[in-house]
N, C-alpha and C. Protein backbone atom coordinates (compact mmCIF):
# COMPACT_ATOMS: atom_id res chain seq x y z
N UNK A 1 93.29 103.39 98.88
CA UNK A 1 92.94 102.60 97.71
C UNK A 1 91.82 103.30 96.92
N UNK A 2 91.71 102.76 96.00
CA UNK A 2 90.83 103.45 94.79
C UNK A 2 89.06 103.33 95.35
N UNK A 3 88.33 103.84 95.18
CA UNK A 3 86.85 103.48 95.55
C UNK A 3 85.88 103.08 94.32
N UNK A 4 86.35 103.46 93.07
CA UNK A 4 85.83 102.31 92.19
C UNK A 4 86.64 101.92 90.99
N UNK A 5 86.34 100.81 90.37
CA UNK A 5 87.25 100.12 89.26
C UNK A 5 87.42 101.10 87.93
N UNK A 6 86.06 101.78 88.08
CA UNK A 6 85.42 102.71 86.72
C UNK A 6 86.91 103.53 86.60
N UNK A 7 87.32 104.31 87.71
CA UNK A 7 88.52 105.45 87.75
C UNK A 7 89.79 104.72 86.75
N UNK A 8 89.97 103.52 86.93
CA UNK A 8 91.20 102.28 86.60
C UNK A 8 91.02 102.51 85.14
N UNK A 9 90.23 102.07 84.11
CA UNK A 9 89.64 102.65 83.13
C UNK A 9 89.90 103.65 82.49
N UNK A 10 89.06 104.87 83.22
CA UNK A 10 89.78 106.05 82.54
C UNK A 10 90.83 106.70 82.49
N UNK A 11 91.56 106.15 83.85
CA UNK A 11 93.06 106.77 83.63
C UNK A 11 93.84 106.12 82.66
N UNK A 12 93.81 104.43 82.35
CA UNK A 12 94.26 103.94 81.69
C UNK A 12 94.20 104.72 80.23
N UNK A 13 92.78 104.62 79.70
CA UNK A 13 92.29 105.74 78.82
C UNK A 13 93.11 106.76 78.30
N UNK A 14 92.79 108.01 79.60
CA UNK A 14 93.50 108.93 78.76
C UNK A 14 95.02 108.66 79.00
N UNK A 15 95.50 107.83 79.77
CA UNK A 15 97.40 107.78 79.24
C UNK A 15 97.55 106.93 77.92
N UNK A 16 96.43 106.65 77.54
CA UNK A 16 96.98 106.24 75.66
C UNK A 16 96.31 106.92 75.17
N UNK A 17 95.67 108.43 75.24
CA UNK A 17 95.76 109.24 74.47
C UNK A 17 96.46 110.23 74.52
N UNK A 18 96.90 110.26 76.13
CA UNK A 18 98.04 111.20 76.27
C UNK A 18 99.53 111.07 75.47
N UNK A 19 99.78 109.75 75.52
CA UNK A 19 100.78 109.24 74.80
C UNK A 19 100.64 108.89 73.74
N UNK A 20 99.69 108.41 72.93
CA UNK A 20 98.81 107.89 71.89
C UNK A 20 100.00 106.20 72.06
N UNK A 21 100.24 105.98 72.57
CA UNK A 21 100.17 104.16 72.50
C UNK A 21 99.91 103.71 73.72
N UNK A 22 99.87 102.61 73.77
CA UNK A 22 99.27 101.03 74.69
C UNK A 22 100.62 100.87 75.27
N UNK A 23 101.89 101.00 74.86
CA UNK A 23 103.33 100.49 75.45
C UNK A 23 103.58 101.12 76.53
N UNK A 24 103.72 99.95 77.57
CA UNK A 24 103.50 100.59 78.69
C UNK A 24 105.28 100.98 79.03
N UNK A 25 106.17 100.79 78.45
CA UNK A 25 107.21 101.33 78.85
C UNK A 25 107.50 102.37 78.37
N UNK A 26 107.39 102.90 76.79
CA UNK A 26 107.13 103.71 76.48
C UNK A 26 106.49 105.25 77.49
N UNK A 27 105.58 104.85 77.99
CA UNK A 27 104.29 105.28 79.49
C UNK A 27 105.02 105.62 80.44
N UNK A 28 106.20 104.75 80.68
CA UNK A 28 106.58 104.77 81.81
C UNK A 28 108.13 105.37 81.81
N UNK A 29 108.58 105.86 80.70
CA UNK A 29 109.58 106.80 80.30
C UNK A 29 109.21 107.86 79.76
N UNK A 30 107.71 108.16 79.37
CA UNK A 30 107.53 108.99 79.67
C UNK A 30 107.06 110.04 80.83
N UNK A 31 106.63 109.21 81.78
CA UNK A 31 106.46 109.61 82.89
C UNK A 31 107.67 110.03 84.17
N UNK A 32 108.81 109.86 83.31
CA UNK A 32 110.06 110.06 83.96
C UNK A 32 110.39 108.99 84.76
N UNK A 33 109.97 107.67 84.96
CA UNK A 33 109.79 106.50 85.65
C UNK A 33 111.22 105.52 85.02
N UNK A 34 112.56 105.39 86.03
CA UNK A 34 113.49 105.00 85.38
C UNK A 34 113.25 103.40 85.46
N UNK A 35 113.75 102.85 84.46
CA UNK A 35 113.55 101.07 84.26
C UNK A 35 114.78 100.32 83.84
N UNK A 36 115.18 99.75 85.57
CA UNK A 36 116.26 99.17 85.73
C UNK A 36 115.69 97.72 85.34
N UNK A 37 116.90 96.71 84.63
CA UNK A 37 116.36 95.23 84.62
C UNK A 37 117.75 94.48 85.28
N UNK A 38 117.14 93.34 85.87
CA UNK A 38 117.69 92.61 86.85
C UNK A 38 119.10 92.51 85.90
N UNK A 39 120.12 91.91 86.76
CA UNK A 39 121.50 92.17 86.16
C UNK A 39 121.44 90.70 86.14
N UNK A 40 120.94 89.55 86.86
CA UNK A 40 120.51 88.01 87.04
C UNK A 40 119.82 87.50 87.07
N UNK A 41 119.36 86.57 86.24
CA UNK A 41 118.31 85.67 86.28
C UNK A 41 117.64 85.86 88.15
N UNK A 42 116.40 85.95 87.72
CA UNK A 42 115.83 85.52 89.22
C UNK A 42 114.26 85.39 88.79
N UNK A 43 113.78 84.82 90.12
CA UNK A 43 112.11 84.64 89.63
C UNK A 43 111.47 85.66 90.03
N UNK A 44 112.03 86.84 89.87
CA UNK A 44 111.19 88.08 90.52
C UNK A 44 110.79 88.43 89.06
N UNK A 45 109.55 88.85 89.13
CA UNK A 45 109.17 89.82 87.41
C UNK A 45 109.57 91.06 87.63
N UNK A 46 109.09 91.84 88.36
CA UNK A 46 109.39 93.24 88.48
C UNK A 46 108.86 93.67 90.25
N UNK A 47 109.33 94.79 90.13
CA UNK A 47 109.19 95.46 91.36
C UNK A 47 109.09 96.97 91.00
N UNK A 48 108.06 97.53 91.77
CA UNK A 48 107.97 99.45 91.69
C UNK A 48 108.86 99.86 93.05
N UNK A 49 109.51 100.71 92.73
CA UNK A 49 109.76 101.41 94.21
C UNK A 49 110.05 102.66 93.93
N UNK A 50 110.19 103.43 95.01
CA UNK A 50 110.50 104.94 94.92
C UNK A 50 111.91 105.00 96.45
N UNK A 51 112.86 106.21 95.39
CA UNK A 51 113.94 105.52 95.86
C UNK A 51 114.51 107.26 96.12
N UNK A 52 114.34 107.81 97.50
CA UNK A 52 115.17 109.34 96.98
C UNK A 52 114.16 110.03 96.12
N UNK A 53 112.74 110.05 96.29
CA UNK A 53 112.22 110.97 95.18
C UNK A 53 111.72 110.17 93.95
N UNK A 54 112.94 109.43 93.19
CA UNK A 54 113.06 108.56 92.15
C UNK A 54 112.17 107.58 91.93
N UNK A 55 111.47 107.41 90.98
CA UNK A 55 110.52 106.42 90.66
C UNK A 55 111.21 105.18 89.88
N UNK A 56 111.06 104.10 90.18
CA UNK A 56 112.28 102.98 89.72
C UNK A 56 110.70 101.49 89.32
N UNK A 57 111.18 101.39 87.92
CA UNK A 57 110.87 99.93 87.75
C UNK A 57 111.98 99.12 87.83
N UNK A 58 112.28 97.84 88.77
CA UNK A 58 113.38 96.98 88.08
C UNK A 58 112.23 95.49 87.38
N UNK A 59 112.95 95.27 86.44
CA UNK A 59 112.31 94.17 85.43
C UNK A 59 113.46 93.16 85.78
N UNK A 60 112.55 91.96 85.15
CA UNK A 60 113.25 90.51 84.83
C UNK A 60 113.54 90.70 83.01
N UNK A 61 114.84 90.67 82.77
CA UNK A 61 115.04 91.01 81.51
C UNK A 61 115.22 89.12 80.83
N UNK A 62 114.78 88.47 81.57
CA UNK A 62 115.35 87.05 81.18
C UNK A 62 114.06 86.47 80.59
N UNK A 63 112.96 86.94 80.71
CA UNK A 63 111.52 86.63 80.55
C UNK A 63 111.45 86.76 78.96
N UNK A 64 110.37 85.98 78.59
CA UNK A 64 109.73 86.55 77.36
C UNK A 64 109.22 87.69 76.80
N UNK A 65 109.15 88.07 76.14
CA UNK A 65 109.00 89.47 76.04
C UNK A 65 107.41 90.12 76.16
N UNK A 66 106.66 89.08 76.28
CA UNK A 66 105.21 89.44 76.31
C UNK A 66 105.52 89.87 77.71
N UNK A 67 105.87 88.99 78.49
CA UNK A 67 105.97 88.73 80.10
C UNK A 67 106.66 90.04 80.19
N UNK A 68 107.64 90.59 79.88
CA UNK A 68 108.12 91.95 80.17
C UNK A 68 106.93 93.11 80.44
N UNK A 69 106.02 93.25 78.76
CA UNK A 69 105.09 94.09 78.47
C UNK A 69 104.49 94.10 79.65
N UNK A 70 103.93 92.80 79.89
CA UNK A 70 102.87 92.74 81.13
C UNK A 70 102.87 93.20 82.57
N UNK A 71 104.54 92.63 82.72
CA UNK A 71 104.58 93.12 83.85
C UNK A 71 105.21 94.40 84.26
N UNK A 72 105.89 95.48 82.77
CA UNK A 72 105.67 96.74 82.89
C UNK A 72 104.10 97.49 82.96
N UNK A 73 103.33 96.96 82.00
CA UNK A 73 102.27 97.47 82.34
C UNK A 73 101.78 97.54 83.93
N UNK A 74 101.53 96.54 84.53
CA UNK A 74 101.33 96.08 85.87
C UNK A 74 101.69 97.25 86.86
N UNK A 75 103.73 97.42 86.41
CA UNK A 75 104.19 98.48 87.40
C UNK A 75 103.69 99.60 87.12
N UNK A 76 103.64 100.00 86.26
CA UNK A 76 102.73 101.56 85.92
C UNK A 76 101.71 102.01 86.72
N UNK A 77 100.76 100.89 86.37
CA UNK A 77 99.53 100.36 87.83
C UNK A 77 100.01 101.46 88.85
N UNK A 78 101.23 100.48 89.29
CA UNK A 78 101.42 100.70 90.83
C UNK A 78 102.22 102.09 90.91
N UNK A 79 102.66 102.97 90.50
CA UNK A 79 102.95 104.20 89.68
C UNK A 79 102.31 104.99 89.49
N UNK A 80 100.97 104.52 89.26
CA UNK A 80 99.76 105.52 89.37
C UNK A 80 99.14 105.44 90.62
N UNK A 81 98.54 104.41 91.36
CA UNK A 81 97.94 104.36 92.30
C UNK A 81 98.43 103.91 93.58
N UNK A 82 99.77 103.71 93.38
CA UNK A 82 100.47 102.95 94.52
C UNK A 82 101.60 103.74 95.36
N UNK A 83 101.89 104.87 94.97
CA UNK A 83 103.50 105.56 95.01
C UNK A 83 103.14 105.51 96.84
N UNK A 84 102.65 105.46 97.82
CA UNK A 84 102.50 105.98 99.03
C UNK A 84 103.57 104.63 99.42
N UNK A 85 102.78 104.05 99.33
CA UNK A 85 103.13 102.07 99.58
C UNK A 85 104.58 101.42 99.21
N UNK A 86 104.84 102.17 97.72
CA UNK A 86 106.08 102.10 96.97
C UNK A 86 107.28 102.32 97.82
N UNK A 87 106.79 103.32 98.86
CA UNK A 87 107.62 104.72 99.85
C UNK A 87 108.28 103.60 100.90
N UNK A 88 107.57 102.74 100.76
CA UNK A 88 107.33 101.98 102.65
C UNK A 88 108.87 100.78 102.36
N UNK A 89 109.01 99.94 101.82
CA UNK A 89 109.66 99.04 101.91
C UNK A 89 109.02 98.13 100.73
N UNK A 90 109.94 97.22 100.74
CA UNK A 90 109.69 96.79 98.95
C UNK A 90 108.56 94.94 99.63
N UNK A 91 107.41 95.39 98.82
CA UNK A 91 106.69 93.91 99.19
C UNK A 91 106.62 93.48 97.61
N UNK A 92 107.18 92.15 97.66
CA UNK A 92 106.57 91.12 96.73
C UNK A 92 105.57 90.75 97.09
N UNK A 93 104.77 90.18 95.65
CA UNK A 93 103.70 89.75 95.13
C UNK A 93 103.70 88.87 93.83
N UNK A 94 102.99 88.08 93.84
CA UNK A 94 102.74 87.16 92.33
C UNK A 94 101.92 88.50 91.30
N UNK A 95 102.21 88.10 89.99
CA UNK A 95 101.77 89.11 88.85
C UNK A 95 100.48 89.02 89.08
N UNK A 96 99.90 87.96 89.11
CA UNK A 96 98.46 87.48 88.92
C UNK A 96 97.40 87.34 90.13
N UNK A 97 98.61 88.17 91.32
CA UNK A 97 97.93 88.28 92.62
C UNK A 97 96.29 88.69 92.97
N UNK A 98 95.59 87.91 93.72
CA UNK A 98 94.17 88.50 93.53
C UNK A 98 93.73 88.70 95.22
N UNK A 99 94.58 88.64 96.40
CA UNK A 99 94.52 88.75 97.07
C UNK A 99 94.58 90.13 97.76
N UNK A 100 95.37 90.68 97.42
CA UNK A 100 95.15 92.10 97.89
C UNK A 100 94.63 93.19 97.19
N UNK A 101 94.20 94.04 97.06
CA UNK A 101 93.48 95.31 96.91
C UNK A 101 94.71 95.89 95.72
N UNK A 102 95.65 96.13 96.19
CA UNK A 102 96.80 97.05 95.73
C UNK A 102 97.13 95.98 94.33
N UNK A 103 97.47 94.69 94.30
CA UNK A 103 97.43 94.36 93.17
C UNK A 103 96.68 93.82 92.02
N UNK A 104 95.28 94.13 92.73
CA UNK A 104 93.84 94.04 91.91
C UNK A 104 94.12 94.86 91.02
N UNK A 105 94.20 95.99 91.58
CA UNK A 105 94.23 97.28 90.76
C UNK A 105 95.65 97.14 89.55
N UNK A 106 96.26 96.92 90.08
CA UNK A 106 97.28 97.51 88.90
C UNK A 106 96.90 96.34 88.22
N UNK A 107 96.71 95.09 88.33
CA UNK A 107 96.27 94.06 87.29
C UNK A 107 95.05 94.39 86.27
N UNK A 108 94.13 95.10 86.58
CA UNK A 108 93.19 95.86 85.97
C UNK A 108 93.56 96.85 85.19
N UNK A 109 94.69 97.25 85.78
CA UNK A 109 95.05 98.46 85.22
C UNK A 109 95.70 97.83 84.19
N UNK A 110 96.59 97.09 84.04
CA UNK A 110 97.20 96.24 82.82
C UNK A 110 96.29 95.79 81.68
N UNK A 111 95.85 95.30 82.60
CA UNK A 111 94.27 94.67 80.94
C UNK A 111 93.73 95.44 80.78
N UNK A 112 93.46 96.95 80.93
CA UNK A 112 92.90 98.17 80.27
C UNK A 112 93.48 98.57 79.78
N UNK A 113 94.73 98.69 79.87
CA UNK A 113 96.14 99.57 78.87
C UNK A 113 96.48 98.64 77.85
N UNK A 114 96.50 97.07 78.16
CA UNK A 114 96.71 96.33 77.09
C UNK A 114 95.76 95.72 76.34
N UNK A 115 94.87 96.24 76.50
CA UNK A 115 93.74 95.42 75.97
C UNK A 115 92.61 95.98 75.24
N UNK A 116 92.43 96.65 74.13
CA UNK A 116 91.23 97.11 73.34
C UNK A 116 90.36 96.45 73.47
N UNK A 117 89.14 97.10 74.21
CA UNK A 117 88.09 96.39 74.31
C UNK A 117 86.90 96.10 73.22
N UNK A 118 87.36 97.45 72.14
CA UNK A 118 86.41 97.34 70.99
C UNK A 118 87.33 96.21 70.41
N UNK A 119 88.24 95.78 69.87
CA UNK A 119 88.96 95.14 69.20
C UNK A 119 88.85 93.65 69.80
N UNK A 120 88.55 93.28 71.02
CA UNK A 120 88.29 92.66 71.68
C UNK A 120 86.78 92.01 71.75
N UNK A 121 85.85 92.54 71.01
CA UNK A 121 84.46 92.75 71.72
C UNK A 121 84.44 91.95 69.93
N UNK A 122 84.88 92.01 69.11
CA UNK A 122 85.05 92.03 67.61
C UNK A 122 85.34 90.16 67.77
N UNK A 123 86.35 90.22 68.73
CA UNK A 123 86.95 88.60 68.55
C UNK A 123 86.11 87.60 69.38
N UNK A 124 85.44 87.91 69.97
CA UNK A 124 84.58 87.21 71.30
C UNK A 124 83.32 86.98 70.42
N UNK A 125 82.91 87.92 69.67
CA UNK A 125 81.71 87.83 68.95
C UNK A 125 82.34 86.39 68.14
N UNK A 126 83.06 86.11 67.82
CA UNK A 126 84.05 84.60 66.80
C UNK A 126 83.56 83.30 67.50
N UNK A 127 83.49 84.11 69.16
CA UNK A 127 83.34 82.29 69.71
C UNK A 127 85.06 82.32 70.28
N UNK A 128 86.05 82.90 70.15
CA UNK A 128 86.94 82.41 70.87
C UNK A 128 87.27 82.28 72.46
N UNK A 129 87.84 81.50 72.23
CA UNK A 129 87.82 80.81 74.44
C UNK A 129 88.74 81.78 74.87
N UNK A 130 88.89 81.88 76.48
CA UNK A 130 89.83 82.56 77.08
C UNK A 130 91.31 82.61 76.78
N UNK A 131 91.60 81.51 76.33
CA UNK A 131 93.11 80.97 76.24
C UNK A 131 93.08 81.34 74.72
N UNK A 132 92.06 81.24 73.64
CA UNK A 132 92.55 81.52 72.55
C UNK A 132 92.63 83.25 71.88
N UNK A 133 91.90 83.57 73.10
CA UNK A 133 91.98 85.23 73.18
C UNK A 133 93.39 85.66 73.77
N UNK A 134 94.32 84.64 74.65
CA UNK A 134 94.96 85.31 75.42
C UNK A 134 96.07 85.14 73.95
N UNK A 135 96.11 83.76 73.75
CA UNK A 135 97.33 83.91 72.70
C UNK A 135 97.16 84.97 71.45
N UNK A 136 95.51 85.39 71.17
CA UNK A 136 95.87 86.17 70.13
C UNK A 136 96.16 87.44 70.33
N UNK A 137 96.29 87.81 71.48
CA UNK A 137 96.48 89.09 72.18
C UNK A 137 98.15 88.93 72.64
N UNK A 138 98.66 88.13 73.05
CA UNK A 138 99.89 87.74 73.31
C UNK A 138 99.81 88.54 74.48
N UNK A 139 98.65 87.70 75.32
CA UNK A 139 99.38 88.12 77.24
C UNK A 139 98.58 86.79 78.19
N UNK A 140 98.95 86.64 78.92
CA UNK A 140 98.59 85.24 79.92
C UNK A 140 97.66 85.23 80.34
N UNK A 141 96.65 84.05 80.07
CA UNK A 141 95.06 84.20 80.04
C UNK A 141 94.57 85.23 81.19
N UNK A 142 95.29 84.73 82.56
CA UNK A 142 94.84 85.47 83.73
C UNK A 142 94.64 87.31 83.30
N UNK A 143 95.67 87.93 82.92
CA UNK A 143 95.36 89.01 82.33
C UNK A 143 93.79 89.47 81.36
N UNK A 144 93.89 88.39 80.55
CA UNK A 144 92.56 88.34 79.66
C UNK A 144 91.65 87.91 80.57
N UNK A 145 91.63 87.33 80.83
CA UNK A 145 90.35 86.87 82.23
C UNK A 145 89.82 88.32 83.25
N UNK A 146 90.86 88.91 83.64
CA UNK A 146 90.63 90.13 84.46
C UNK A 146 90.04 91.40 83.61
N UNK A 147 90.25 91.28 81.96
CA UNK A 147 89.94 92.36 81.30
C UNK A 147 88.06 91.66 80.86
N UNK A 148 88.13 90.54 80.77
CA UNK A 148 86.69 90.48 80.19
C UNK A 148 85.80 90.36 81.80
N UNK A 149 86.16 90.34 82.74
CA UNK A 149 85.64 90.31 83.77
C UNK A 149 85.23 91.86 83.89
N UNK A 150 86.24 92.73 83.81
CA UNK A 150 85.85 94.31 83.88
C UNK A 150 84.81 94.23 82.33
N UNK A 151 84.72 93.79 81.38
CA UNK A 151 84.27 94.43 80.62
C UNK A 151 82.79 93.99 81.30
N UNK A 152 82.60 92.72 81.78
CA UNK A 152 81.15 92.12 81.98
C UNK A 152 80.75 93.26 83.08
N UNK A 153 81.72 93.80 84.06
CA UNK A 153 81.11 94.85 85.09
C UNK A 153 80.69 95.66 84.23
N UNK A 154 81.64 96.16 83.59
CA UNK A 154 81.22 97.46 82.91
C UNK A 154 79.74 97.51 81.87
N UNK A 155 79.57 96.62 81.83
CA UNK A 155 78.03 96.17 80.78
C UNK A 155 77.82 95.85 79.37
N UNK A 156 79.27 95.63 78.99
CA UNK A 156 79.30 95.02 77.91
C UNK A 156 79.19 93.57 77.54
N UNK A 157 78.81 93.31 76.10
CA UNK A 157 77.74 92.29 76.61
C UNK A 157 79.09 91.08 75.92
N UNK A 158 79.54 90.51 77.39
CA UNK A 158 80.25 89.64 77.40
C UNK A 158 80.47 88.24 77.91
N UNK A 159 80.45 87.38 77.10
CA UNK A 159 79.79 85.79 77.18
C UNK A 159 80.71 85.15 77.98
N UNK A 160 80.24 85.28 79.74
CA UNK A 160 81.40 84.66 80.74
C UNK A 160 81.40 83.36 80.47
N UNK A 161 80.67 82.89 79.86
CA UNK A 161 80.93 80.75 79.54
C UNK A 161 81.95 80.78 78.14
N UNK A 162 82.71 82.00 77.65
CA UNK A 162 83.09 81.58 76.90
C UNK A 162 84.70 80.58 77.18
N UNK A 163 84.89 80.09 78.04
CA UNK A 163 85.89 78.81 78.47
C UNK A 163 85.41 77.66 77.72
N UNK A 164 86.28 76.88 77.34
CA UNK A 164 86.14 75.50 76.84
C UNK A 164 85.56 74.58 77.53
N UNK A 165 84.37 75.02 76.33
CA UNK A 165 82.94 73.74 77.17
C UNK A 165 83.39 72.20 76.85
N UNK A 166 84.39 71.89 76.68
CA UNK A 166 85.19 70.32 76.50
C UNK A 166 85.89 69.87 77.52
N UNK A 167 86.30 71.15 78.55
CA UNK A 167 87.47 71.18 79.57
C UNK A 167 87.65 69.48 80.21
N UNK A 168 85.97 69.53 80.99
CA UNK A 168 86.18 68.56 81.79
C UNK A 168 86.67 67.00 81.20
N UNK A 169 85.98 66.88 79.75
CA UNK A 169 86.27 66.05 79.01
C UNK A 169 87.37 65.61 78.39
N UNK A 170 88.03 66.18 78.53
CA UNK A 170 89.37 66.17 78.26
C UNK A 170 90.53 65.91 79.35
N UNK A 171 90.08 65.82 80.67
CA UNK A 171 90.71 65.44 81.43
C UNK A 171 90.90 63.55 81.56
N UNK A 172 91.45 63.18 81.89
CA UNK A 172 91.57 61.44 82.05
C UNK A 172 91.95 61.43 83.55
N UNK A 173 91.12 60.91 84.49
CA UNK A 173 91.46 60.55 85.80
C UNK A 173 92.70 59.82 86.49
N UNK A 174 93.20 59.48 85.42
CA UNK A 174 94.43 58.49 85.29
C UNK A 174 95.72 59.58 85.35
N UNK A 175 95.75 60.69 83.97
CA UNK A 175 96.40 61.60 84.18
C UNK A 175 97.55 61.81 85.29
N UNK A 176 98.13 62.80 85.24
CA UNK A 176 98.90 63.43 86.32
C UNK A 176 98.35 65.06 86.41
N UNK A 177 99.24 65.91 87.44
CA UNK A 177 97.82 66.72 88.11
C UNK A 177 96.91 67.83 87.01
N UNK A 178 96.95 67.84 85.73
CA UNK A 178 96.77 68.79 85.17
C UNK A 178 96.42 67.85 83.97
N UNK A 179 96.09 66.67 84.34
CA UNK A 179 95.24 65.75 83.45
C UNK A 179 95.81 65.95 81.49
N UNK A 180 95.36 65.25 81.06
CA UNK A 180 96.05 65.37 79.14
C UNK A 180 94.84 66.53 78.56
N UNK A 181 95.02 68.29 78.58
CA UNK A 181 94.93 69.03 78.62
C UNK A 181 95.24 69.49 76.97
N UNK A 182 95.26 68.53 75.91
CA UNK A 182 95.44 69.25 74.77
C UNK A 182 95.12 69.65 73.99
């Protein structure tokens, strides 16, 4: 595994200047990385494997299309820092996994490739909340959450209370489990 987050960063870095874009499929055809998508609906997003040599994304082509981006970005991640593991047998994981090591990283690695942090640093200065950053970015808060979390490591000066200071208020005890949330 990686020994610090900083490395996640700059590789992300220079593969969008190597490529000059953020598209991570784009990234990942160029890297000779073939990208199969499921032939059926299923609740799998994607999977990396290495197959014969062969570097293989398969995608959920049934998803939204942000949800695609994301979770190509994600596999790239694991493409860069993962190919040993890739080798072994195929493990699922949730996108937004925070439990293991291996998909910390490529989740980091996603919100650095998708995520301009100067462009980012521009909208936060506005006052916008996590959720209204995620929609204007068009990727799932958890993603945005993991990128302003690296930015606060990294020392940029980033306002972790920026969540909706109304949250709790807005819940009704009466509710059902996710309370009237609107």
């Amino acid at each position: 595994m990686l020994s610090s987050y900083d490395k996640i960063y700059d590789d992300s870095q220079n593969l969008i200047k190597k490529y000059k874009t953020r598209d991570p499929k784009e990234i990942l055809q160029g890297r000779g990385v073939f990208l199969i998508p499921f032939q059926t609906p299923t609740t799998i997003l994607g999977m990396y494997k290495i197959i014969m040599r062969n570097r293989f994304v398969f995608y959920n082509p049934f998803v939204d299309e942000r949800i695609i981006n994301m979770v190509l970005a994600h596999e790239l991640g694991h493409d860069i820092y993962h190919k040993k593991e890739a080798k072994d047998g195929v493990a699922e994981y949730e996108l937004f996994d925070i439990n293991t090591e291996m998909e910390i990283e490529a989740n980091i690695f996603a919100a650095h490739l998708l995520l301009d942090e100067n462009k980012l640093m521009d909208d936060i200065k506005e006052g916008y909340t996590y959720q209204q950053l995620a929609s204007l970015y068009d990727v799932n808060v958890n993603l945005m959450i993991f990128k302003l979390n690296e930015m606060h490591r990294m020392g940029l000066p980033v306002n972790k209370n920026i969540a909706d200071s109304k949250f709790f208020t807005k819940i009704d005890g009466r509710d059902e489990f996710y309370g009237n949330l609107e």
